[in-house]
C-alpha atoms as a PDB file:
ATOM      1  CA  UNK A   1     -78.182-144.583 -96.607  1.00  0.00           C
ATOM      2  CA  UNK A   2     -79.460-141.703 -94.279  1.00  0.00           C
ATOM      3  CA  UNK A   3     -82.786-141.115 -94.548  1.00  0.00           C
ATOM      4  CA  UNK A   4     -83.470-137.350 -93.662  1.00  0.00           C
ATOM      5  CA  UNK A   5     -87.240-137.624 -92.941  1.00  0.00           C
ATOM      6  CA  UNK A   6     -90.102-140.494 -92.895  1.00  0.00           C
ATOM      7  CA  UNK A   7     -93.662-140.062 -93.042  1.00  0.00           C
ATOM      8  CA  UNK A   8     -96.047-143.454 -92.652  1.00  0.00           C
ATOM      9  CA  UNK A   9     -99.012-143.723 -94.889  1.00  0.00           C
ATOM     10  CA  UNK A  10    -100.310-147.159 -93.641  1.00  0.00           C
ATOM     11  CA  UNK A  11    -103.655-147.367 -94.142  1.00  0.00           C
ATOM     12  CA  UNK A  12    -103.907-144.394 -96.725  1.00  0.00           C
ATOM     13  CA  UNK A  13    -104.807-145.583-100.383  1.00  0.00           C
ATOM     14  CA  UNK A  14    -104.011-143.510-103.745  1.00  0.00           C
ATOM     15  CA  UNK A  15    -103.226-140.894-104.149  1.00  0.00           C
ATOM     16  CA  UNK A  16    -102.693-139.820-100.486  1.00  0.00           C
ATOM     17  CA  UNK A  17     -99.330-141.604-100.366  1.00  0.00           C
ATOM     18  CA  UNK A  18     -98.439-138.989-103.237  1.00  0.00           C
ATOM     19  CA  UNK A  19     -99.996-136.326-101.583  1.00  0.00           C
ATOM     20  CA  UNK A  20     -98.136-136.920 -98.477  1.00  0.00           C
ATOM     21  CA  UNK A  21     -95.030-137.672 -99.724  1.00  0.00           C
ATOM     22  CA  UNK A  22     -94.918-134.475-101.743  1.00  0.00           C
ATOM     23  CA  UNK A  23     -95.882-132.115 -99.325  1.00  0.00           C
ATOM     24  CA  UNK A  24     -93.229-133.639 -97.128  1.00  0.00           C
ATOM     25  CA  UNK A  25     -90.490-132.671-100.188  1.00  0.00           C
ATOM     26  CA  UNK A  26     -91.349-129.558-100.153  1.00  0.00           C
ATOM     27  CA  UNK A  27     -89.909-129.074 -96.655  1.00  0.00           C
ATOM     28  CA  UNK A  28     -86.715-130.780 -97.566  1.00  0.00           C
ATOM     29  CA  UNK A  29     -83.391-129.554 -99.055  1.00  0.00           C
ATOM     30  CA  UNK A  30     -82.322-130.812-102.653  1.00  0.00           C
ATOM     31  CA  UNK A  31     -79.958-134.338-102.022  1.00  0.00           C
ATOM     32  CA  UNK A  32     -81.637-134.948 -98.552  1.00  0.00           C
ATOM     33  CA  UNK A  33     -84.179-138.546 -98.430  1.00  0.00           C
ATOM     34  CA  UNK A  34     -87.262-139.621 -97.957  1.00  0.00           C
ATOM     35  CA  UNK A  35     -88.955-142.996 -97.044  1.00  0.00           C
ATOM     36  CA  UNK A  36     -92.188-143.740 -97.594  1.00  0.00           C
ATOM     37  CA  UNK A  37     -93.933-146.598 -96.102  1.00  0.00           C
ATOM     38  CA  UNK A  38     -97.130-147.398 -97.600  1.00  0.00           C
ATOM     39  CA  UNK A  39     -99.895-150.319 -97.524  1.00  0.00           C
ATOM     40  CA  UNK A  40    -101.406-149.949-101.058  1.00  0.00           C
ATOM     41  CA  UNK A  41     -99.979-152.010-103.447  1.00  0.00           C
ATOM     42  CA  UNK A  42    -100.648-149.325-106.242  1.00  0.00           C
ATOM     43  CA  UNK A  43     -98.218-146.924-104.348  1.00  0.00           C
ATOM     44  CA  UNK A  44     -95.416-149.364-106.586  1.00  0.00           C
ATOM     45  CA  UNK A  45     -96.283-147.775-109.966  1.00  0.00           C
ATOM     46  CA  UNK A  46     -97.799-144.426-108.448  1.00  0.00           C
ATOM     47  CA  UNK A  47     -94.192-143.656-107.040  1.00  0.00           C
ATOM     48  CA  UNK A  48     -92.542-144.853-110.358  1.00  0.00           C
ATOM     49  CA  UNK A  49     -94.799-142.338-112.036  1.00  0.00           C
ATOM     50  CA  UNK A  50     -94.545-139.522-109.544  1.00  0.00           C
ATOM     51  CA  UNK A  51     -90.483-139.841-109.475  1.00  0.00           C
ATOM     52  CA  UNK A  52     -90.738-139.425-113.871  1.00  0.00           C
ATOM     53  CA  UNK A  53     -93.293-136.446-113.297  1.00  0.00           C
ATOM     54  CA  UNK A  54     -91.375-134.701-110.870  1.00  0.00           C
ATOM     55  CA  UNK A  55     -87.621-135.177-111.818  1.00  0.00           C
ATOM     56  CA  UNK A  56     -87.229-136.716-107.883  1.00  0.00           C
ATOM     57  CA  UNK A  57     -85.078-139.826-107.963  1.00  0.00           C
ATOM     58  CA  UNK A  58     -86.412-142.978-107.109  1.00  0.00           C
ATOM     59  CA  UNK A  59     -83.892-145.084-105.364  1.00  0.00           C
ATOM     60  CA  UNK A  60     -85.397-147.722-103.937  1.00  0.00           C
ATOM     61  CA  UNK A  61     -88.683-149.762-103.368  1.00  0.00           C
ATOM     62  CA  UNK A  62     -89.211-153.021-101.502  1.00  0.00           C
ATOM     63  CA  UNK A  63     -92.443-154.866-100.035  1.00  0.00           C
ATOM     64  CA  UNK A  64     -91.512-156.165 -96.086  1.00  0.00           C
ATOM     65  CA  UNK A  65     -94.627-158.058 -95.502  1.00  0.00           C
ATOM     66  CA  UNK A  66     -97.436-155.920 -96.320  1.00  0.00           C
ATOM     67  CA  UNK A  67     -95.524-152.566 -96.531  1.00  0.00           C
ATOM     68  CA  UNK A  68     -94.376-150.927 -99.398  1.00  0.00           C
ATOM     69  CA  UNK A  69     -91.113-148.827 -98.317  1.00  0.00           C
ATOM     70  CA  UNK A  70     -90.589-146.360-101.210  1.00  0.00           C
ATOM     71  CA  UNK A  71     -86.890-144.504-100.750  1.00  0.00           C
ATOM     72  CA  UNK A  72     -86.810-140.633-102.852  1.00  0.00           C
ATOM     73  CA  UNK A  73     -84.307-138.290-103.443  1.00  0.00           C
ATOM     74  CA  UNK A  74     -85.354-134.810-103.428  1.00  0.00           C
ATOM     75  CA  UNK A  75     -84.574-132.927-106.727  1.00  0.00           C
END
């Protein structure tokens, strides 16, 4: 999987992992990925709900420790 950009929101609690993670989209060509690393735990449902909202494709989430990587595909 090539991720095509990665922005860290450690520390950041909702919804500025949204926030972030959309304005970074907007820069990015339609196919290309983003990661998202996060530390709140609510970012789990918030980027379940943002993917629906927004028609971008949710690939893949995993917690490593106490991050929350969150893996889109731009629409």
């Amino acid at each position: 999987m090539q991720i095509h950009k990665e922005i860290d929101t450690s520390g950041l609690n909702c919804p500025l992992p949204i926030l972030k993670a959309k304005k970074a989209l907007a820069d990015m060509d339609s196919g290309q990925l983003l990661k998202v690393v996060a530390t709140d735990s609510g970012s789990l449902r918030d980027f379940q709900a943002f993917a629906k909202q927004t028609g971008n494709e949710l690939l893949e989430q995993q917690t490593v420790g106490e991050q929350y990587i969150h893996i889109l595909r731009r629409r």
